[in-house]
C-alpha atoms as a PDB file:
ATOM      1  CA  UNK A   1      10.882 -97.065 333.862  1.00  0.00           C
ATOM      2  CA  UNK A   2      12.962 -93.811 334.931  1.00  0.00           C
ATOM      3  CA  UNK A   3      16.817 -94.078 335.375  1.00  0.00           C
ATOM      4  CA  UNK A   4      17.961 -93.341 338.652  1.00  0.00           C
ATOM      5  CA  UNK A   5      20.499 -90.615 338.875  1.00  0.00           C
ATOM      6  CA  UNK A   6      22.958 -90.097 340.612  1.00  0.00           C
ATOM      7  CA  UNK A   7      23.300 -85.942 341.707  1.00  0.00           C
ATOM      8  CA  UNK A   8      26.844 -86.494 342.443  1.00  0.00           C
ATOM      9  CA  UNK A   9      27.679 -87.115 339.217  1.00  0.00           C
ATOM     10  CA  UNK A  10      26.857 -84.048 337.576  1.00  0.00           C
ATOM     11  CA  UNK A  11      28.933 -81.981 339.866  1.00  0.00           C
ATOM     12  CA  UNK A  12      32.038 -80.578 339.097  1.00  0.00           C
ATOM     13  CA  UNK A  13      34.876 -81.996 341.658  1.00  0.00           C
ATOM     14  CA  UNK A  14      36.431 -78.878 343.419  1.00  0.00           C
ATOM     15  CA  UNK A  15      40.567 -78.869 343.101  1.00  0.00           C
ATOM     16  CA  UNK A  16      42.093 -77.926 346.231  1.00  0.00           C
ATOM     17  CA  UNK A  17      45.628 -78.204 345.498  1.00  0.00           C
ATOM     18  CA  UNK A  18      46.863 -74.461 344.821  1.00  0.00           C
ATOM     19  CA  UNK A  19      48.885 -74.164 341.935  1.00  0.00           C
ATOM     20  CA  UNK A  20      52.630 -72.594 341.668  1.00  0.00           C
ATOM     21  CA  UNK A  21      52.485 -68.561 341.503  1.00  0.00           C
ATOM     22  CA  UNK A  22      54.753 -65.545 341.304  1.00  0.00           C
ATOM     23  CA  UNK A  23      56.392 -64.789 344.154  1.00  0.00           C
ATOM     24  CA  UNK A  24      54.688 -61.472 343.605  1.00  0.00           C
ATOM     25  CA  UNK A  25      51.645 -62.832 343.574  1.00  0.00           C
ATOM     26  CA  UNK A  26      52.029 -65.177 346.546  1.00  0.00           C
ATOM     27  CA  UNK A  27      48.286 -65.482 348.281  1.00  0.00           C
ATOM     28  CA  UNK A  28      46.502 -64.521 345.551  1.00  0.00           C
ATOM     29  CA  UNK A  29      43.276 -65.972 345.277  1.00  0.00           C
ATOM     30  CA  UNK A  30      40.349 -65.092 343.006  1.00  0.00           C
ATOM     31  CA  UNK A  31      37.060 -66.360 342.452  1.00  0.00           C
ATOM     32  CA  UNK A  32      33.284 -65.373 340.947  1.00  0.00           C
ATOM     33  CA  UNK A  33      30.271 -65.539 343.150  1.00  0.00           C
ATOM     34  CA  UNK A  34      26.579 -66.279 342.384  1.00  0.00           C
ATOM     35  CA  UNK A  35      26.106 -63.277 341.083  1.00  0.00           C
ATOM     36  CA  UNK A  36      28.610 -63.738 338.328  1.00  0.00           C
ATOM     37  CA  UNK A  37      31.270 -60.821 340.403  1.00  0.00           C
ATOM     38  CA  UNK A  38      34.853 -61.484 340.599  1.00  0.00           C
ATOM     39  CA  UNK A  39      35.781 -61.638 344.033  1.00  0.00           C
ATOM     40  CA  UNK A  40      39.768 -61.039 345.112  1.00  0.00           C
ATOM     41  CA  UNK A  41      41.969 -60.554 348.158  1.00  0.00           C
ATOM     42  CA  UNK A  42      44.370 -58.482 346.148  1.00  0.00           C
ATOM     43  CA  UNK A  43      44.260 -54.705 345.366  1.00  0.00           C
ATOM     44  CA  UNK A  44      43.592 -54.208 341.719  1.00  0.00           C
ATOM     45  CA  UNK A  45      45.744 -51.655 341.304  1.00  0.00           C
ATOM     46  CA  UNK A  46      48.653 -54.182 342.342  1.00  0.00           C
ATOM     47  CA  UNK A  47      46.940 -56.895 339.986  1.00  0.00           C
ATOM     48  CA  UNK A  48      47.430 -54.415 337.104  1.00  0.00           C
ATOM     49  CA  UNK A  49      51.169 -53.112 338.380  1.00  0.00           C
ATOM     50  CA  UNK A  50      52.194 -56.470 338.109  1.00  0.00           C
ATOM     51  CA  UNK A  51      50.528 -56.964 334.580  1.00  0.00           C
ATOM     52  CA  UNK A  52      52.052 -53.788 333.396  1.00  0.00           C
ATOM     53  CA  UNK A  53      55.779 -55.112 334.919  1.00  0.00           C
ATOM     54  CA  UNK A  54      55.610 -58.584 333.582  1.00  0.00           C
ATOM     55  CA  UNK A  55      53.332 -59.074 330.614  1.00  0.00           C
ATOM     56  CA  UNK A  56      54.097 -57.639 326.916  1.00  0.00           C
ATOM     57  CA  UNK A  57      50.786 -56.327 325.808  1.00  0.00           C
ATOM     58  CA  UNK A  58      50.252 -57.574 322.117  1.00  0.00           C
ATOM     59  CA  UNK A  59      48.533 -54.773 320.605  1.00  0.00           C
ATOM     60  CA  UNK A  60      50.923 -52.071 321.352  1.00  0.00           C
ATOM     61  CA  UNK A  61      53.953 -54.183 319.922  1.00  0.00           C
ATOM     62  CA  UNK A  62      53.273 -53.226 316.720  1.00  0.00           C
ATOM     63  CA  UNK A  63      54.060 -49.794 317.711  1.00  0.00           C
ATOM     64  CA  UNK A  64      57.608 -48.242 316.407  1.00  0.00           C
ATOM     65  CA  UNK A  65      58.242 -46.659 319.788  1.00  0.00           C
ATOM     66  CA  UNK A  66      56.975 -49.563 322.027  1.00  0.00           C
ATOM     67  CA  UNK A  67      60.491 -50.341 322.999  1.00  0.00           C
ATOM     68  CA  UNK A  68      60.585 -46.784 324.573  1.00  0.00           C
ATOM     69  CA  UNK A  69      57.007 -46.476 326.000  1.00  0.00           C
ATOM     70  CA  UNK A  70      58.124 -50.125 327.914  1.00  0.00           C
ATOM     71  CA  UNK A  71      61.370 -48.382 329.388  1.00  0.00           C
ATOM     72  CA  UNK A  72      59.621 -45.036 330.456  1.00  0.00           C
ATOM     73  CA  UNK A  73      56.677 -46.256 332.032  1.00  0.00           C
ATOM     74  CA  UNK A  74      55.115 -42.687 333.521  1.00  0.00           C
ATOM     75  CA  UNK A  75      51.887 -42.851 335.185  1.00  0.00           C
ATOM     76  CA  UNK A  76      49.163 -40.409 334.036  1.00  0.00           C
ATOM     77  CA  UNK A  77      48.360 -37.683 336.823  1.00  0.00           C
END
């Protein structure tokens, strides 16, 4: 005798409530399509300004002069 099963039960239940952002980041949304690509309606350049502005990154604060690379952020040109 085979089980009947139920195909809604194996589905993941989407969330549509948006969750609480940056004000920066207000309308950001992100996702990854079939084809396993992340898909964005922001810039990535602002992703990564933002990243650079707000996040400490943990590998460079072992550095001595990471204090001083933070305060005189110049971009590469």
């Amino acid at each position: 005798m085979a089980k009947n099963e139920n195909p809604k039960q194996n589905t993941p239940k989407e969330n549509t409530a948006k969750p609480k952002v940056h004000k920066d980041l207000q309308g950001f949304d992100i996702a990854i399509d079939t084809f396993g690509e992340i898909k964005s309606n922001m810039n990535i350049e602002k992703i990564n300004e933002f990243l650079n502005k707000n996040v400490d990154d943990k590998k460079l604060a072992e550095r001595e002069d990471y204090d001083e690379m933070k305060k005189g952020k110049k971009k590469k040109g």
